[in-house]
N, C-alpha and C. Protein backbone atom coordinates (compact mmCIF):
# COMPACT_ATOMS: atom_id res chain seq x y z
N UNK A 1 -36.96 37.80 -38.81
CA UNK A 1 -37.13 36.40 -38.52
C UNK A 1 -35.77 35.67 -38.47
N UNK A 2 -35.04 35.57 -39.69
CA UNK A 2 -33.50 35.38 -39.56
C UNK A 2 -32.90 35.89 -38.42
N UNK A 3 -32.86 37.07 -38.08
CA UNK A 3 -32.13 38.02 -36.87
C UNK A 3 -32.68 37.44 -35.56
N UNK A 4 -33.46 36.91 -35.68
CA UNK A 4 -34.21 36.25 -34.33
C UNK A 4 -33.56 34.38 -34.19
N UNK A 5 -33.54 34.18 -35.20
CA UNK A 5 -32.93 32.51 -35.20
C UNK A 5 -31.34 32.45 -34.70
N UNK A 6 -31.15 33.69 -35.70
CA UNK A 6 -29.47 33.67 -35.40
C UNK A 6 -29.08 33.65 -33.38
N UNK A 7 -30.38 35.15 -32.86
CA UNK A 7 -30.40 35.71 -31.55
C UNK A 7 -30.43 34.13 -30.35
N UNK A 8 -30.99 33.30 -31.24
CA UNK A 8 -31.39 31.90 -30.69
C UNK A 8 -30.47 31.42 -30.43
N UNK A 9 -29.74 31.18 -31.76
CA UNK A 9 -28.79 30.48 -31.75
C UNK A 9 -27.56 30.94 -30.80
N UNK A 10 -27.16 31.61 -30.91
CA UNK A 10 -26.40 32.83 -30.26
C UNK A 10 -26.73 31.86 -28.48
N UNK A 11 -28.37 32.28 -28.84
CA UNK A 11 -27.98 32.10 -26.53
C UNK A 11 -27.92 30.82 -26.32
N UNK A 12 -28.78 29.52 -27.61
CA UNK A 12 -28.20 28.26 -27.26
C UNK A 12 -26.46 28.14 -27.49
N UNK A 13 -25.86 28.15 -28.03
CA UNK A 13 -23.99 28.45 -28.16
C UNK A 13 -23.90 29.11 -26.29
N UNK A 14 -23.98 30.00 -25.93
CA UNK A 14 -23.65 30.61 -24.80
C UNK A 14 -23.76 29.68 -23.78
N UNK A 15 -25.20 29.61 -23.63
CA UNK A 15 -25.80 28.23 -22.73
C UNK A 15 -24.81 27.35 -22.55
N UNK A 16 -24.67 26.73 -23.89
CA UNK A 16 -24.02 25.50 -23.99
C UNK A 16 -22.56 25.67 -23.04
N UNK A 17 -21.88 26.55 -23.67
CA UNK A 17 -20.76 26.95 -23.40
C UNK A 17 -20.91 26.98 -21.87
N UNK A 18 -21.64 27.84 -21.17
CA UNK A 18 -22.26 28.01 -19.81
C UNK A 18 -22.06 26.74 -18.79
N UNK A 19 -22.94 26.19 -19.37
CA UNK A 19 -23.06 24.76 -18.83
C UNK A 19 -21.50 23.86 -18.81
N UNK A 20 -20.81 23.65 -19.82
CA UNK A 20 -19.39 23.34 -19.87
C UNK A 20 -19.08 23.58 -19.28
N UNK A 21 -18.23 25.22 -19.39
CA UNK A 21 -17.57 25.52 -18.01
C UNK A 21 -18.21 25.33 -17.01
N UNK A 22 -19.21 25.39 -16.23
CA UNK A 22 -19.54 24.67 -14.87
C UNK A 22 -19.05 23.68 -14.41
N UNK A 23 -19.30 22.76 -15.48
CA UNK A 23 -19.12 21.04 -15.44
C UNK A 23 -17.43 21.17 -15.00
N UNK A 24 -16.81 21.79 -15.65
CA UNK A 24 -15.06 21.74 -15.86
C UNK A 24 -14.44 22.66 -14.51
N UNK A 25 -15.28 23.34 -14.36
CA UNK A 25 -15.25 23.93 -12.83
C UNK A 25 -15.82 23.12 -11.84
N UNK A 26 -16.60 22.11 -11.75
CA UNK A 26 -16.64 21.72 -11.02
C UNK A 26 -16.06 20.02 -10.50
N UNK A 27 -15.23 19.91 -11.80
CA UNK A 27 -14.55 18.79 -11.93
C UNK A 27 -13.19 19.37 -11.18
N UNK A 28 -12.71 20.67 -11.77
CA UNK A 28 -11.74 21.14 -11.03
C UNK A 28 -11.56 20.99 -9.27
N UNK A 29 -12.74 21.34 -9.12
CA UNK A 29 -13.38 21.79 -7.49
C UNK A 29 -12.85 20.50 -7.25
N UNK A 30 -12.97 19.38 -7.52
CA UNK A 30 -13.61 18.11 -6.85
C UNK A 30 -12.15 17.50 -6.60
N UNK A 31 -11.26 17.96 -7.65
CA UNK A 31 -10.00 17.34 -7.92
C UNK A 31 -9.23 18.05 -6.94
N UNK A 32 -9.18 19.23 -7.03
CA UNK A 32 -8.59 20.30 -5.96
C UNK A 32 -9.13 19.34 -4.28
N UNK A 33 -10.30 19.39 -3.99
CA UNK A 33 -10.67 18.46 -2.73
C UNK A 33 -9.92 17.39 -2.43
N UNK A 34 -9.66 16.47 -3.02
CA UNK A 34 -8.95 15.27 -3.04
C UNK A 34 -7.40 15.85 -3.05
N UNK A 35 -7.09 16.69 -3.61
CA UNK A 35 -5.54 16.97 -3.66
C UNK A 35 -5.45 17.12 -2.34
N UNK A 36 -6.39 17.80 -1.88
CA UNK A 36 -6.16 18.80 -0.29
C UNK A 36 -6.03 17.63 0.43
N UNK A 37 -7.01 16.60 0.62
CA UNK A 37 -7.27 15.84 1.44
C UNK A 37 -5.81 14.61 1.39
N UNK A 38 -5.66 14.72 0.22
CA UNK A 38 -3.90 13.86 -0.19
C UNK A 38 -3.08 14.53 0.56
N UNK A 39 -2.83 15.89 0.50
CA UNK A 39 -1.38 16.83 1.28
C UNK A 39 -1.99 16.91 2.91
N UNK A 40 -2.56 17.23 3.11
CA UNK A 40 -3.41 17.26 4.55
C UNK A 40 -2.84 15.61 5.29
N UNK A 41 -3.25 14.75 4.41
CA UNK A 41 -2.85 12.73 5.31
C UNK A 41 -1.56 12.90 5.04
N UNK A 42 -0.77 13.64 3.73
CA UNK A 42 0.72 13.14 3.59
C UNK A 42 1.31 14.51 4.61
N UNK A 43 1.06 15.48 5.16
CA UNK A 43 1.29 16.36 6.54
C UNK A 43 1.47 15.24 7.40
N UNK A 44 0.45 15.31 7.90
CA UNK A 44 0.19 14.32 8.92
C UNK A 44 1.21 13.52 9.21
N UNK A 45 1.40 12.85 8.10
CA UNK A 45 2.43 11.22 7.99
C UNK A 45 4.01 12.12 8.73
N UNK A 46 4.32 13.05 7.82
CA UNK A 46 5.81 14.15 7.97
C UNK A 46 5.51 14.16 9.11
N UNK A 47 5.09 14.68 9.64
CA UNK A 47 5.10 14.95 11.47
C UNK A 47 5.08 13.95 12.13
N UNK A 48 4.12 13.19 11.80
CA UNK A 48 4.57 11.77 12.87
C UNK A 48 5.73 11.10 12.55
N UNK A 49 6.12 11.22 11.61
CA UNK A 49 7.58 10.15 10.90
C UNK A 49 8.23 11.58 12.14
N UNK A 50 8.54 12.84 11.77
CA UNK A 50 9.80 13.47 12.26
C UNK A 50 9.26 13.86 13.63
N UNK A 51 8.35 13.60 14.52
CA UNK A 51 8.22 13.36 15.30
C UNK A 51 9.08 11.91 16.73
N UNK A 52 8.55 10.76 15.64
CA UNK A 52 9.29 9.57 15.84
C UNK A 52 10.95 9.95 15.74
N UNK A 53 11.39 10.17 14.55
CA UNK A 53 13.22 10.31 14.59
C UNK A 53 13.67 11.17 14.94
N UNK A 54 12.78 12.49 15.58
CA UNK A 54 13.53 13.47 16.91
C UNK A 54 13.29 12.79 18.22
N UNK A 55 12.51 12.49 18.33
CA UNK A 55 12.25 11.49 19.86
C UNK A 55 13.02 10.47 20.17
N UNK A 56 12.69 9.45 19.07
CA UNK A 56 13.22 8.03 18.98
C UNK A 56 14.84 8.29 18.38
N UNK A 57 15.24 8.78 17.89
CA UNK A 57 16.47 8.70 16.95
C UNK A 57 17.53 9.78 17.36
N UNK A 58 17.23 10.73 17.87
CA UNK A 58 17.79 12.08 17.94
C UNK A 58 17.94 12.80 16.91
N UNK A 59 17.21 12.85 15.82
CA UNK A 59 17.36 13.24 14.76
C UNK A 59 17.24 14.61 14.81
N UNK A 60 17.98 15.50 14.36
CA UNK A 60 18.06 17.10 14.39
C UNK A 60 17.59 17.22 13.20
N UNK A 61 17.21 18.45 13.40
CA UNK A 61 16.53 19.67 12.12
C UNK A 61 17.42 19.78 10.59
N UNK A 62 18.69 19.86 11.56
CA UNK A 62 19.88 20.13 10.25
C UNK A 62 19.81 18.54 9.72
N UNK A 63 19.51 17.56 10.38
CA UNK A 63 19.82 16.68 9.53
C UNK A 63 18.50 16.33 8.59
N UNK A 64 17.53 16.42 8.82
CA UNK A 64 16.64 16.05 8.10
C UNK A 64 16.40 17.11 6.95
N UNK A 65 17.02 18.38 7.60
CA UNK A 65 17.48 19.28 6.07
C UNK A 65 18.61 18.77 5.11
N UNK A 66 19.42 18.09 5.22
CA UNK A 66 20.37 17.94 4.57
C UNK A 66 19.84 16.40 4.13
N UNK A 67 19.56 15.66 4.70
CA UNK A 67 18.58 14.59 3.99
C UNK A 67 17.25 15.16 2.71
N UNK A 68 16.28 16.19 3.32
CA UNK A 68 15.97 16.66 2.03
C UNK A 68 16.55 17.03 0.82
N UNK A 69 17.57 18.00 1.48
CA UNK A 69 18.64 18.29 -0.24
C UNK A 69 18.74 17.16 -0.87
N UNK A 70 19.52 16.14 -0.27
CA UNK A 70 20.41 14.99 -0.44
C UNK A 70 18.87 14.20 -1.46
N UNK A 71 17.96 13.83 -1.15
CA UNK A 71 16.91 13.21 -1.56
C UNK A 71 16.53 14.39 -2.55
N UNK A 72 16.58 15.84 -2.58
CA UNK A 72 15.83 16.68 -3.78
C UNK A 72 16.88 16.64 -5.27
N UNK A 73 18.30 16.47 -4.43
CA UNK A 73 19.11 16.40 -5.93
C UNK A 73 19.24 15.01 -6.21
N UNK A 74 18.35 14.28 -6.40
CA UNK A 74 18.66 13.00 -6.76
C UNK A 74 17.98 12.75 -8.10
N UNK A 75 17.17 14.15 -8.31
CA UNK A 75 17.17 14.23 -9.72
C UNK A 75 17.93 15.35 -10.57
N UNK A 76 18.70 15.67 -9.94
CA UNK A 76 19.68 16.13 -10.48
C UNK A 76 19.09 17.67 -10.23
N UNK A 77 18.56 18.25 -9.45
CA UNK A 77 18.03 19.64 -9.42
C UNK A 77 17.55 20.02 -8.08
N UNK A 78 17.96 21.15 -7.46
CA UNK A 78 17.44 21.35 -6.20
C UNK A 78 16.62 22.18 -6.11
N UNK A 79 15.31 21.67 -6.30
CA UNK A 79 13.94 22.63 -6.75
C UNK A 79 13.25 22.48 -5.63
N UNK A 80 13.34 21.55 -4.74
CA UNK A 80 11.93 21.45 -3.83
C UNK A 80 11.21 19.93 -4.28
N UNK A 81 11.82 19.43 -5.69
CA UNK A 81 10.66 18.58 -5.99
C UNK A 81 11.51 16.87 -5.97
N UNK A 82 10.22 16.24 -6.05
CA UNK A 82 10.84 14.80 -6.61
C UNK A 82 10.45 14.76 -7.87
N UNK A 83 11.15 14.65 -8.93
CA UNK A 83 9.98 14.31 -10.61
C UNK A 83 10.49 12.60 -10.39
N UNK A 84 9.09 12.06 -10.83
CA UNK A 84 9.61 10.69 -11.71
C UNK A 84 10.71 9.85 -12.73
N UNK A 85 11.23 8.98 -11.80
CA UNK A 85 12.28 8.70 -12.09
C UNK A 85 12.49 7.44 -12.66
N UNK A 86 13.11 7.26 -14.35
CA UNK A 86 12.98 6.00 -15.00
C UNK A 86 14.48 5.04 -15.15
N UNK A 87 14.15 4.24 -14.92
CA UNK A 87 16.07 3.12 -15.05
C UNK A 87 15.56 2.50 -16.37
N UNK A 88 16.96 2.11 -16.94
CA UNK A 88 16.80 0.86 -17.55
C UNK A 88 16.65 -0.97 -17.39
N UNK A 89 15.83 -1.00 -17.92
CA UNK A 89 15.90 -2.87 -17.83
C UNK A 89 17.17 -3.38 -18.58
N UNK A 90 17.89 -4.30 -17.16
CA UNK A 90 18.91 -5.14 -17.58
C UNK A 90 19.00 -5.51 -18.25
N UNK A 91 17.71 -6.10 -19.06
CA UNK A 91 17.83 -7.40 -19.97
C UNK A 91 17.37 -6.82 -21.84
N UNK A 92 15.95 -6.24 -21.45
CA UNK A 92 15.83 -5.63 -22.59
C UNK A 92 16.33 -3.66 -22.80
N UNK A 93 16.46 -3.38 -21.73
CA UNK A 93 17.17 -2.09 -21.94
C UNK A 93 16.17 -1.12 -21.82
N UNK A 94 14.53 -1.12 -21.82
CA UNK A 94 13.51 -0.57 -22.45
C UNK A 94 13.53 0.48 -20.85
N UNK A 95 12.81 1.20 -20.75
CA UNK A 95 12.53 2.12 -19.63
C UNK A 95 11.14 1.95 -18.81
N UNK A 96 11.61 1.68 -17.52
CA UNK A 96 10.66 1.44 -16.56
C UNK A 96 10.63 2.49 -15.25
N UNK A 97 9.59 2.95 -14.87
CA UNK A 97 9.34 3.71 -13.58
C UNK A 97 10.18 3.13 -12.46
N UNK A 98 10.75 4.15 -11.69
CA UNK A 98 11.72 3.33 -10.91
C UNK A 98 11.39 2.19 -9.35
N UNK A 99 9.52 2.81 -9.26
CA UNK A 99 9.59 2.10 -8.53
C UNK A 99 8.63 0.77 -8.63
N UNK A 100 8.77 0.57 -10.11
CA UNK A 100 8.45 -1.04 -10.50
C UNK A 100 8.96 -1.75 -10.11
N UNK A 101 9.01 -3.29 -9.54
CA UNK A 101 10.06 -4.39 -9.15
C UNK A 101 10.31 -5.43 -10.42
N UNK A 102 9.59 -5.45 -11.86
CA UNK A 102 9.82 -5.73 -12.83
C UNK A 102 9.54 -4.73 -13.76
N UNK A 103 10.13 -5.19 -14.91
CA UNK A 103 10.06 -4.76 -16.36
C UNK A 103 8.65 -4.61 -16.87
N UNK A 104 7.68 -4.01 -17.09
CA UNK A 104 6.39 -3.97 -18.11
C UNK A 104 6.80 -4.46 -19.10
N UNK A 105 7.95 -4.69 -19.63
CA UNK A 105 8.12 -5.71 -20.83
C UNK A 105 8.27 -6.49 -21.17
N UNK A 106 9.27 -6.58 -20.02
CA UNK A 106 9.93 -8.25 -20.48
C UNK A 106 9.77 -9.10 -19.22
N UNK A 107 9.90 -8.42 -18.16
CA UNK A 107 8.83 -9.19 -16.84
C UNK A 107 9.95 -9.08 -15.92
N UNK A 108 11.73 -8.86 -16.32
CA UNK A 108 12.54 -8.91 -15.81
C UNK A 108 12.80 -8.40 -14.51
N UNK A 109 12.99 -8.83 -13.19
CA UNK A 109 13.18 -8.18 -11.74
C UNK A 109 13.66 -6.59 -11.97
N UNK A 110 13.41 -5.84 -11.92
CA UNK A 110 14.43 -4.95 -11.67
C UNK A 110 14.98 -4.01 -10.42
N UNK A 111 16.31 -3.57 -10.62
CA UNK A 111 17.41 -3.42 -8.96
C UNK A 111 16.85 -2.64 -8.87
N UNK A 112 16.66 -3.03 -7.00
CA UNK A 112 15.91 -1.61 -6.24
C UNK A 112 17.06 -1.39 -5.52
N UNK A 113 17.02 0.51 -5.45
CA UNK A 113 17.34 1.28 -4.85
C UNK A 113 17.79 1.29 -3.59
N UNK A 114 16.45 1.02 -2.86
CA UNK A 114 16.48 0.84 -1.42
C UNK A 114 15.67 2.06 -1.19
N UNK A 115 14.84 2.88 -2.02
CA UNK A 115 14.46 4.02 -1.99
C UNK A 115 12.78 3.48 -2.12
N UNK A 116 12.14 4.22 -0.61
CA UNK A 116 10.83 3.56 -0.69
C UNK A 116 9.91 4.84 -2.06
N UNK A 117 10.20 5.45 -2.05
CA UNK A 117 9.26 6.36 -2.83
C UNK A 117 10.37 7.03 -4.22
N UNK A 118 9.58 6.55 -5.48
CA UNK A 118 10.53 7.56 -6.27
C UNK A 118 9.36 7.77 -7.16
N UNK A 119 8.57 9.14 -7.03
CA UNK A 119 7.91 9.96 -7.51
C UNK A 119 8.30 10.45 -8.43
């Protein structure tokens, strides 16, 4: 009788567990979709932008390679990536995302770059 409660217990625990991972797999799934559908529109955008500044601009291959470097070491590493990038506030000193136009703290303007994206 014991050996049978425990056997119970046992497949409710499994179940349970069962059911979780689904849920977390399928939260994954859903997140993965949306990523795709994010890189898929931000494709898109790359080609029509370097579409436009080989047409419109004369923009060569080598240069928009050497603009990538130039834009990948701007965090100090030539990985392929942009990481998020924080300045200080003028006034209180505290650390803000760089592409805030004020302070979260103190409300203070802060100097832009001239850099439309800093991821």
């Amino acid at each position: 009788m014991f050996w049978e409660l425990y056997q119970i217990s046992q497949i409710n625990d499994a179940r349970t567990t069962a059911v979780n991972a689904s849920a977390r797999a399928g939260n994954a799934e859903d997140r993965l979709k949306r990523l795709e559908h994010r890189i898929e529109g931000l494709t898109l955008a790359c080609q029509a932008l370097w579409e436009i500044s080989s047409e419109e601009l004369n923009v060569t291959k080598e240069q928009l390679v050497q603009k990538m470097q130039e834009v990948d070491l701007r965090d100090g590493k030539l990985d392929g990536r942009m990481r998020r990038q924080v300045q200080d506030c003028p006034k209180c000193g505290r650390k803000s995302q760089k592409q805030r136009k004020s302070c979260i703290y103190c409300g203070t303007p802060l100097p832009d770059d001239g850099h439309m994206f800093a991821i």
